[in-house]
Every structure is written in structure tokens, then in C-alpha cells.
C-alpha atoms as a PDB file:
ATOM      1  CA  UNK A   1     -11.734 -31.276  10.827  1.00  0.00           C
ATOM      2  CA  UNK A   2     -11.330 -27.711  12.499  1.00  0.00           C
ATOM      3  CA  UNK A   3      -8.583 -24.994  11.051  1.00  0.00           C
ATOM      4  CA  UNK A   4      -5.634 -24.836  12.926  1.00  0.00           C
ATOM      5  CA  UNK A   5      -5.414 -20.865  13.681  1.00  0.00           C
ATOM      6  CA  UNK A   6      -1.430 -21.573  13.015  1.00  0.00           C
ATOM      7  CA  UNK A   7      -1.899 -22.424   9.752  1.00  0.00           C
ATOM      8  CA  UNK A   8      -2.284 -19.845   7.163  1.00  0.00           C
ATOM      9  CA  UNK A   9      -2.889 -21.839   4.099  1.00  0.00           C
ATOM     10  CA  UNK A  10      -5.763 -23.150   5.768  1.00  0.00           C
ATOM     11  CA  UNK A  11      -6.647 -19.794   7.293  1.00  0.00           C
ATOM     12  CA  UNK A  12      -6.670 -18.027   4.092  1.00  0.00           C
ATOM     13  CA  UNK A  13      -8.730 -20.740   2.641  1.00  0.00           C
ATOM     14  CA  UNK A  14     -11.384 -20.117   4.832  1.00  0.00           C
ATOM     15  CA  UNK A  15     -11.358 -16.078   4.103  1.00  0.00           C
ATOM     16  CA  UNK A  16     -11.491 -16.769   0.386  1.00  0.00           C
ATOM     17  CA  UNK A  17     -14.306 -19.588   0.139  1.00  0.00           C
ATOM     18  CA  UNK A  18     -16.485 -17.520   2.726  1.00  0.00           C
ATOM     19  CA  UNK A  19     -15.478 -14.266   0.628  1.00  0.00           C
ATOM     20  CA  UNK A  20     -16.966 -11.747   3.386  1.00  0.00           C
ATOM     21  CA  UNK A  21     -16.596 -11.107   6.493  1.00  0.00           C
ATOM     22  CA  UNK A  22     -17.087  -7.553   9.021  1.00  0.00           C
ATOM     23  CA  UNK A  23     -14.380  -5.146   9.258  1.00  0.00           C
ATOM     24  CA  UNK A  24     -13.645  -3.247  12.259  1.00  0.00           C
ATOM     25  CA  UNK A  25     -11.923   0.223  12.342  1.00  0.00           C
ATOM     26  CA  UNK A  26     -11.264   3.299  14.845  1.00  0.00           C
ATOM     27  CA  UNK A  27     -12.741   6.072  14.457  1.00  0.00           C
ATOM     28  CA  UNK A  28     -11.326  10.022  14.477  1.00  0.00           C
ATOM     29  CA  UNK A  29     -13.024   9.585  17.824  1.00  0.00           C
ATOM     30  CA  UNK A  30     -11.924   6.596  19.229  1.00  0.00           C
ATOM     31  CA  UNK A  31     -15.140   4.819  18.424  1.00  0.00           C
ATOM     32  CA  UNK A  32     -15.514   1.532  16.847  1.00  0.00           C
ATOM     33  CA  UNK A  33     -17.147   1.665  13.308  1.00  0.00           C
ATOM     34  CA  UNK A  34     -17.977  -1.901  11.422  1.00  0.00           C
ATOM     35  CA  UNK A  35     -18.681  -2.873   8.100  1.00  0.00           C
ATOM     36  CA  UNK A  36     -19.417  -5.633   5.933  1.00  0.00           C
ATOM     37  CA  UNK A  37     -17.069  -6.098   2.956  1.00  0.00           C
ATOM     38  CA  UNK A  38     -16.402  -8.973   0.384  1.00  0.00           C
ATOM     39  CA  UNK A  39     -12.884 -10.303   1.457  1.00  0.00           C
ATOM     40  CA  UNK A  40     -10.056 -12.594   0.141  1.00  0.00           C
ATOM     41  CA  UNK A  41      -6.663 -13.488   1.041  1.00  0.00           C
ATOM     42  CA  UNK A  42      -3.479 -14.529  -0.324  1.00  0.00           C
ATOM     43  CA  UNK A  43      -1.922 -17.981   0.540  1.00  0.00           C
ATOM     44  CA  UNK A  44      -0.029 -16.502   2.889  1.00  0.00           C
ATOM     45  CA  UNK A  45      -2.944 -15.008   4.789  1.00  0.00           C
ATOM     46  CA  UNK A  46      -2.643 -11.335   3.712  1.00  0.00           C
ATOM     47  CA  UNK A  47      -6.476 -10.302   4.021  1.00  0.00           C
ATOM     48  CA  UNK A  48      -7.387  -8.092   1.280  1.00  0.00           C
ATOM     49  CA  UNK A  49     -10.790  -6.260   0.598  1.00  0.00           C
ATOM     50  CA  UNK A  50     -11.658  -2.717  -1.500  1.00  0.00           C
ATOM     51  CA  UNK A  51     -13.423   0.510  -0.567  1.00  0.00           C
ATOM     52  CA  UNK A  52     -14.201   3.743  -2.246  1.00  0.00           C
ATOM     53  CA  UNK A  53     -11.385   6.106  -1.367  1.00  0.00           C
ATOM     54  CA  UNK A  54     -13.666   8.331   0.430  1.00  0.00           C
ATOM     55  CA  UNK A  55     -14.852   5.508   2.878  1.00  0.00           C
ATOM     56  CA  UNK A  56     -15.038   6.037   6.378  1.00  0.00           C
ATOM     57  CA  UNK A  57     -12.833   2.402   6.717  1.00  0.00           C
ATOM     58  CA  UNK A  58     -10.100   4.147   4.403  1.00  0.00           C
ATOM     59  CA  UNK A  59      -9.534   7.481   6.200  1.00  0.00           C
ATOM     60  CA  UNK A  60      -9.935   4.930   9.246  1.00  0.00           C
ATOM     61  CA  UNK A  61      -7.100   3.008   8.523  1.00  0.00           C
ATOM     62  CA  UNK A  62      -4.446   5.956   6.681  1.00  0.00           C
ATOM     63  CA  UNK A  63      -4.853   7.269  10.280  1.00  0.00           C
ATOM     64  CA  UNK A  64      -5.037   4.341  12.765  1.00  0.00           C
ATOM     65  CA  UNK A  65      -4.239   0.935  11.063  1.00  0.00           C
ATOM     66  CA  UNK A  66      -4.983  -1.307  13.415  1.00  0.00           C
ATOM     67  CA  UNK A  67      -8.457  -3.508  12.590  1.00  0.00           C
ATOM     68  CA  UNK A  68     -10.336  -6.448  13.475  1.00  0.00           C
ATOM     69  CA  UNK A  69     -11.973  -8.902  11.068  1.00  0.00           C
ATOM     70  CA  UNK A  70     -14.505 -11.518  11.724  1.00  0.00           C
ATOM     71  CA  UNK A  71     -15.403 -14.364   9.000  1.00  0.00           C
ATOM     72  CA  UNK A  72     -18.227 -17.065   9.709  1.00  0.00           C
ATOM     73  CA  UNK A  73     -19.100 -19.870   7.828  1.00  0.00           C
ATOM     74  CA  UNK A  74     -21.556 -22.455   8.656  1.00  0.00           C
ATOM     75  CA  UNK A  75     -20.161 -23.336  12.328  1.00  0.00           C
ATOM     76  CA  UNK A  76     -17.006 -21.921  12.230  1.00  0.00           C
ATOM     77  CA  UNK A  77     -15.908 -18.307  12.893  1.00  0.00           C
ATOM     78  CA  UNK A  78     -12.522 -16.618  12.780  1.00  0.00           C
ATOM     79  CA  UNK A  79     -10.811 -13.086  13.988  1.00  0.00           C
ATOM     80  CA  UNK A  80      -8.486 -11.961  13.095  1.00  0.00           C
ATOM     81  CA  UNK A  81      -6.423  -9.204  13.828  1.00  0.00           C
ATOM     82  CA  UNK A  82      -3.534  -6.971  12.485  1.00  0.00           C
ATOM     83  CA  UNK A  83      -2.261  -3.924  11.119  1.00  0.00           C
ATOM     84  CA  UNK A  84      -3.819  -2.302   7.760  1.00  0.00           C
ATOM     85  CA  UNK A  85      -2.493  -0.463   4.870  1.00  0.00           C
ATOM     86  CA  UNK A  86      -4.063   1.174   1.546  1.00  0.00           C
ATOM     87  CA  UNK A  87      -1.844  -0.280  -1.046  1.00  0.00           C
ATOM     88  CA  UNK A  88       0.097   2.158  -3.891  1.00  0.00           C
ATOM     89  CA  UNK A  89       1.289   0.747  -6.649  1.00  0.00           C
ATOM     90  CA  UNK A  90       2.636  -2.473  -7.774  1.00  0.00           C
ATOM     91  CA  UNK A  91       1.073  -3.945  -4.682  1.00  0.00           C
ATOM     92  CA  UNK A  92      -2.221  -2.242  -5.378  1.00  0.00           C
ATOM     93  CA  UNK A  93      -2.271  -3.594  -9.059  1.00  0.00           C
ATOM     94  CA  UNK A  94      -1.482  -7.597  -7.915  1.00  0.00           C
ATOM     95  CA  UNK A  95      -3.649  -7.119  -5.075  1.00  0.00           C
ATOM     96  CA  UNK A  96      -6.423  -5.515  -7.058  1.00  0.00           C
ATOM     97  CA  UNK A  97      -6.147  -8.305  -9.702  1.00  0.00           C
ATOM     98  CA  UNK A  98      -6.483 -10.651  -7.161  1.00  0.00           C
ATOM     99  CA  UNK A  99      -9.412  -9.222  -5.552  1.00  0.00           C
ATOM    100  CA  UNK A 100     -11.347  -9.085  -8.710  1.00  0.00           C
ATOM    101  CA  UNK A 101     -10.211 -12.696  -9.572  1.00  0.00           C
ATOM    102  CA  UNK A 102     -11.901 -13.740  -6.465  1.00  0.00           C
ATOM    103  CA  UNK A 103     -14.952 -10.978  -7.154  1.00  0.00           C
ATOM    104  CA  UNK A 104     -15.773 -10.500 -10.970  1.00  0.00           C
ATOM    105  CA  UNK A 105     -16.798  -7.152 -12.144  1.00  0.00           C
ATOM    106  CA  UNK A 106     -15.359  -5.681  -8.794  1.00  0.00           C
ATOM    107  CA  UNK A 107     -14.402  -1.849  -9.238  1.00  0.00           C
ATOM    108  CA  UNK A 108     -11.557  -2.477  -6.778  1.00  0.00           C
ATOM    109  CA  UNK A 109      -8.986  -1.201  -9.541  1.00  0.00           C
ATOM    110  CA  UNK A 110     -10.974   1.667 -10.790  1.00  0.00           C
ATOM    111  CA  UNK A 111     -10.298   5.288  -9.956  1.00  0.00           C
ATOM    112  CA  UNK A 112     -12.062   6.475  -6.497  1.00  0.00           C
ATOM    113  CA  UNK A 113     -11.472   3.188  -5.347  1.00  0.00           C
ATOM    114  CA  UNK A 114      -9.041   1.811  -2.609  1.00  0.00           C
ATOM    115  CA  UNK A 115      -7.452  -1.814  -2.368  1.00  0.00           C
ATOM    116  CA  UNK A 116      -6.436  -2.798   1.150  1.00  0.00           C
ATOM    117  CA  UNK A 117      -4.038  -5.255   2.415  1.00  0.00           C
ATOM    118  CA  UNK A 118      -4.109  -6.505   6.097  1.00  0.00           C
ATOM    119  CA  UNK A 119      -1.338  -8.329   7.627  1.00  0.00           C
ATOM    120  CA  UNK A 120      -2.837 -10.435   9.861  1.00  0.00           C
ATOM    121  CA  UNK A 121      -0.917 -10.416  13.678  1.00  0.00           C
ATOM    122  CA  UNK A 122      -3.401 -12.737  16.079  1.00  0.00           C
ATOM    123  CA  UNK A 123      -5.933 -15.416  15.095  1.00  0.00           C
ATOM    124  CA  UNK A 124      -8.933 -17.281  16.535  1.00  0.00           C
ATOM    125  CA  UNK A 125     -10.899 -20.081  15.067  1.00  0.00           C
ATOM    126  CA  UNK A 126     -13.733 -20.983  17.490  1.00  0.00           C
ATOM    127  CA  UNK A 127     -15.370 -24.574  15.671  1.00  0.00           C
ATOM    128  CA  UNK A 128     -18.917 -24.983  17.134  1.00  0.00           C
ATOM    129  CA  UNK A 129     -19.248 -28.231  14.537  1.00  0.00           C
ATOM    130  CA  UNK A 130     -17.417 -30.477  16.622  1.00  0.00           C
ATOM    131  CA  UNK A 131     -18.449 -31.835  19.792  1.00  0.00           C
ATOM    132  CA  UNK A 132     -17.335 -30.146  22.375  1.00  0.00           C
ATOM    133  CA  UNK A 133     -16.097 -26.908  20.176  1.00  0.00           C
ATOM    134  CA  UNK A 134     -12.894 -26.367  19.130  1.00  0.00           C
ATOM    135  CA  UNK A 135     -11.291 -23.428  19.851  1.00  0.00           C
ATOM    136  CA  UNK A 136      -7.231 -22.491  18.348  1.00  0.00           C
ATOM    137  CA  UNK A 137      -5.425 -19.494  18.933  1.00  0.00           C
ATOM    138  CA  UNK A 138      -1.833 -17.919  16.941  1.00  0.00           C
ATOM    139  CA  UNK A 139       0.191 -15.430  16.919  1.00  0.00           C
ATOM    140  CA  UNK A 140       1.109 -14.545  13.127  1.00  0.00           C
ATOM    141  CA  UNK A 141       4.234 -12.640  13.982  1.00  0.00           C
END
């Protein structure tokens, strides 16, 4: 059964059980610039992955937040898009705990090290296991 792109539960599901995905950024010169990161997300779809402080995704994102994430598992893919943020705090700490939860011996909560949270805007699922392909669309406003 495909993933309704409306559904977050099921959305954030997906982003946890693949656990990576490709994370695209701006850069200082209007470029794209792509990585591959481990990912997870809360239940209610907050994407959340680490970097070293001094990443090019971090100084990326304190200056232009908006990024696009692709996940892929087996037949299914899904983007996702939305605004960024490198988490302070309280959110950093539950975030961070979370991340390493999902990723054990992650040095997402160790000093040089960034957590980031993504709140996701705009989602695709494209299903090529089902015949002919599913494809769902939402708006996560």
C-alpha cells in the first residue's frame, strides 16, 4: 500500500526506517550543494539530521533555510521540502537524543557538532511498486 504524502505519521515512518536520505542546500553563490546524511523524523514529520558545525550544509542553512530532501527505499521515493533551522537549546538536546536513539554512537550532541530540524512545507511520494505508479502530493502547511 503506497504512503499517502498527507499523512505524516506515515511520512515520518518512512524517513526513520530508511534513516538516510540527500540533503539539498544553497550555496553563498546561489548554487545547489547535496549531501548524503543519516536522517530521522519525529511523528509529526519534523526531519532531523546532524552536521559538524563547520559544514558547508550548516552555514548553508543559518543563511538561506530553505532545503530539499530526497529519501528512497526499495520502490518508493519521497521529497520533501521546507524551511531549516540549527536547533539551540532545549530543542537541540530532545532532538539530539532523538537522533542518536535512532543512530547509536552518533556525535550529534557533542561539541563541534550541529543538530538540525526541518519543518517539512511540500511532499511527494512517487510509488514505482504498484502497477501503474502511484504518485501523492501535500502541502504540510
Amino acid at each position: 500500500m503506497s504512503i499517502d504524502a498527507a499523512d505524516r505519521s506515515a511520512v515520518a515512518h518512512f524517513v526513520r526506517t530508511c534513516g538516510d536520505g540527500v540533503v539539498a542546500t544553497v550555496g553563498p553563490d546561489g548554487e545547489p550543494q547535496a549531501a548524503f546524511v543519516g536522517l530521522t523524523a519525529t511523528d509529526d514529520g519534523v526531519l532531523v539530521f546532524d552536521a559538524t558545525s563547520g559544514s558547508r550544509k550548516v552555514s548553508n542553512i543559518g543563511q538561506r533555510p530553505r532545503i530539499a530532501v530526497a529519501v528512497t527505499g526499495a520502490d518508493v521515493t519521497v521529497q520533501l521540502e521546507g524551511r531549516a533551522r540549527i536547533t539551540r537549546d532545549e530543542e537541540r538536546w530532545r532532538l539530539g537524543e532523538s537522533y542518536s536513539d535512532r543512530f547509536p554512537g552518533s556525535r550529534a550532541l557533542d561539541e563541534g557538532f550541529a543538530v538540525l530540524a526541518v519543518d517539512v512545507e511540500w511532499v511527494r511520494v512517487y510509488d514505482a511498486g504498484v502497477h501503474p505508479p502511484h504518485v501523492s502530493e501535500a502541502s504540510w502547511a
